[in-house]
C-alpha atoms as a PDB file:
ATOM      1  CA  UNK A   1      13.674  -3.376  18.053  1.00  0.00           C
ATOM      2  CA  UNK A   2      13.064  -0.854  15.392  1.00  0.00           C
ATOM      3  CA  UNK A   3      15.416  -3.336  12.860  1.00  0.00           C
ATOM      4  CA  UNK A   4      13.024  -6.276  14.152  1.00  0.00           C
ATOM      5  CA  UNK A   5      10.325  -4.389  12.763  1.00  0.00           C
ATOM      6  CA  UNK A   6      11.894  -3.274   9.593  1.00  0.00           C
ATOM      7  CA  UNK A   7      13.059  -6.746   8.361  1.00  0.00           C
ATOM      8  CA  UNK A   8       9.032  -8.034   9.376  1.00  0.00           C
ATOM      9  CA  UNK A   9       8.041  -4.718   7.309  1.00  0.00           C
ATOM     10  CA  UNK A  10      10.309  -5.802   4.242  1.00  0.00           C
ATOM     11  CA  UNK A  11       8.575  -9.573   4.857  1.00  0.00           C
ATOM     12  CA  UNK A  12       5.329  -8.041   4.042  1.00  0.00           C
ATOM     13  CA  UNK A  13       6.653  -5.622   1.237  1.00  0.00           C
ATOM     14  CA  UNK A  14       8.125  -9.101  -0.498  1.00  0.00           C
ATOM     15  CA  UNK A  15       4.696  -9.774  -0.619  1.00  0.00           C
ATOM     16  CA  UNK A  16       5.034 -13.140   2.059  1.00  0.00           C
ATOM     17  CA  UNK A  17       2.093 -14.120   3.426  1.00  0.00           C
ATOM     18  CA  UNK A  18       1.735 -14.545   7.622  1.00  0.00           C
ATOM     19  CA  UNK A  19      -0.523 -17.382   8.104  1.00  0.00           C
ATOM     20  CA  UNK A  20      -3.971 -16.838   9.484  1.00  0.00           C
ATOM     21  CA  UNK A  21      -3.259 -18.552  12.863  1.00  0.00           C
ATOM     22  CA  UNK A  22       0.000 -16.164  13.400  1.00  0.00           C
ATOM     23  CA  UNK A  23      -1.796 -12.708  12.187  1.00  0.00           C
ATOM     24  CA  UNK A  24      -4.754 -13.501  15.022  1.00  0.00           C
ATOM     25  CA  UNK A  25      -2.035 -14.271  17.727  1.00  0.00           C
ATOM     26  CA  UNK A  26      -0.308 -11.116  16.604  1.00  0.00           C
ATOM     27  CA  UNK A  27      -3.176  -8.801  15.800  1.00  0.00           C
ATOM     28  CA  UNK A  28      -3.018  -5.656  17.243  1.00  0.00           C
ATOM     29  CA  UNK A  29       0.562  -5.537  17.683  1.00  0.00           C
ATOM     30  CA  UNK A  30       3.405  -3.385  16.343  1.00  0.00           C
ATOM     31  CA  UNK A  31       4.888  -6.678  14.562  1.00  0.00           C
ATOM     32  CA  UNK A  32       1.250  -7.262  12.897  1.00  0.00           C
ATOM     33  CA  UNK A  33       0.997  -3.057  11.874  1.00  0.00           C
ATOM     34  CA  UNK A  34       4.888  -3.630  10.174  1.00  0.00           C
ATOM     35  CA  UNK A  35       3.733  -6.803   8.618  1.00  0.00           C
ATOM     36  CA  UNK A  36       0.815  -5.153   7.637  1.00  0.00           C
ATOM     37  CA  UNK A  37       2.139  -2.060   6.514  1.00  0.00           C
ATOM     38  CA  UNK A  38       4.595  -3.652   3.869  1.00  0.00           C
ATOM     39  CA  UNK A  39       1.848  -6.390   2.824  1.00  0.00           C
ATOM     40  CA  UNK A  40      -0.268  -3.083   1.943  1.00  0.00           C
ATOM     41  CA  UNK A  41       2.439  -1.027   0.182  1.00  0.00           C
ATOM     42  CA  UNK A  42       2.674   1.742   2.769  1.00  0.00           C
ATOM     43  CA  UNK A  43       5.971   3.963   3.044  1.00  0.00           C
ATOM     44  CA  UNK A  44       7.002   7.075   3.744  1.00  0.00           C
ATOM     45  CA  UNK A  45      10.026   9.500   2.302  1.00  0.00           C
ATOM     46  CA  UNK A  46      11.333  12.653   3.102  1.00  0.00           C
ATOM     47  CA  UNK A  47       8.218  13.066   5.390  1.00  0.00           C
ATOM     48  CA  UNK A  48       5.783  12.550   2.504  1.00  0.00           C
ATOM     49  CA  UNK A  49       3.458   8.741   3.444  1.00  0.00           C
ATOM     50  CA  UNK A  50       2.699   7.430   0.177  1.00  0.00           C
ATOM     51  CA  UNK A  51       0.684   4.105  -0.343  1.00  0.00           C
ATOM     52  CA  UNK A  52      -2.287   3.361  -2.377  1.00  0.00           C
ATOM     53  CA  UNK A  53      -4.374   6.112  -1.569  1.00  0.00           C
ATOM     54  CA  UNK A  54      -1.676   9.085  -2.539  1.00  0.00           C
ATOM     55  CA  UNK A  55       0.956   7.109  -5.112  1.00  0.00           C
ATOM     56  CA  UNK A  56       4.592   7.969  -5.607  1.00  0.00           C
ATOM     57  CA  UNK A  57       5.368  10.552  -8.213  1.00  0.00           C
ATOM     58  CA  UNK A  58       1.226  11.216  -8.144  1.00  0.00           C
ATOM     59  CA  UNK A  59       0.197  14.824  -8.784  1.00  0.00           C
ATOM     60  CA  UNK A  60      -0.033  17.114  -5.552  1.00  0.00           C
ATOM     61  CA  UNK A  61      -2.130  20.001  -5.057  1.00  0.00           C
ATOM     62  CA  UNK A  62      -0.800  22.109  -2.399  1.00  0.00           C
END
């Protein structure tokens, strides 16, 4: 399952939009968060979530 919801996460990274009908069918779901997700820009690496709100390679203060 978790490959299911990585190839829908790339689908939304590619920047492909889900039509309107098929995100309210699937809202709420896991399949509609990993659409979501990519659509959004959202990943994570070595632990650390980056997306638009804390950019890769953006200064940290720790």
């Amino acid at each position: 399952m978790n490959a299911l919801y990585h190839r829908i996460y790339l689908c939304g990274y590619d920047g492909k939009i889900m039509p309107r009908w098929l995100r309210k069918i699937l809202a709420g779901s896991e399949f509609h968060r990993a659409w979501m997700l990519g659509f959004k820009g959202f990943f994570v690496e070595s632990g650390v979530r980056y997306g638009p709100a804390n950019p890769y390679g953006a200064n940290r203060f720790t």
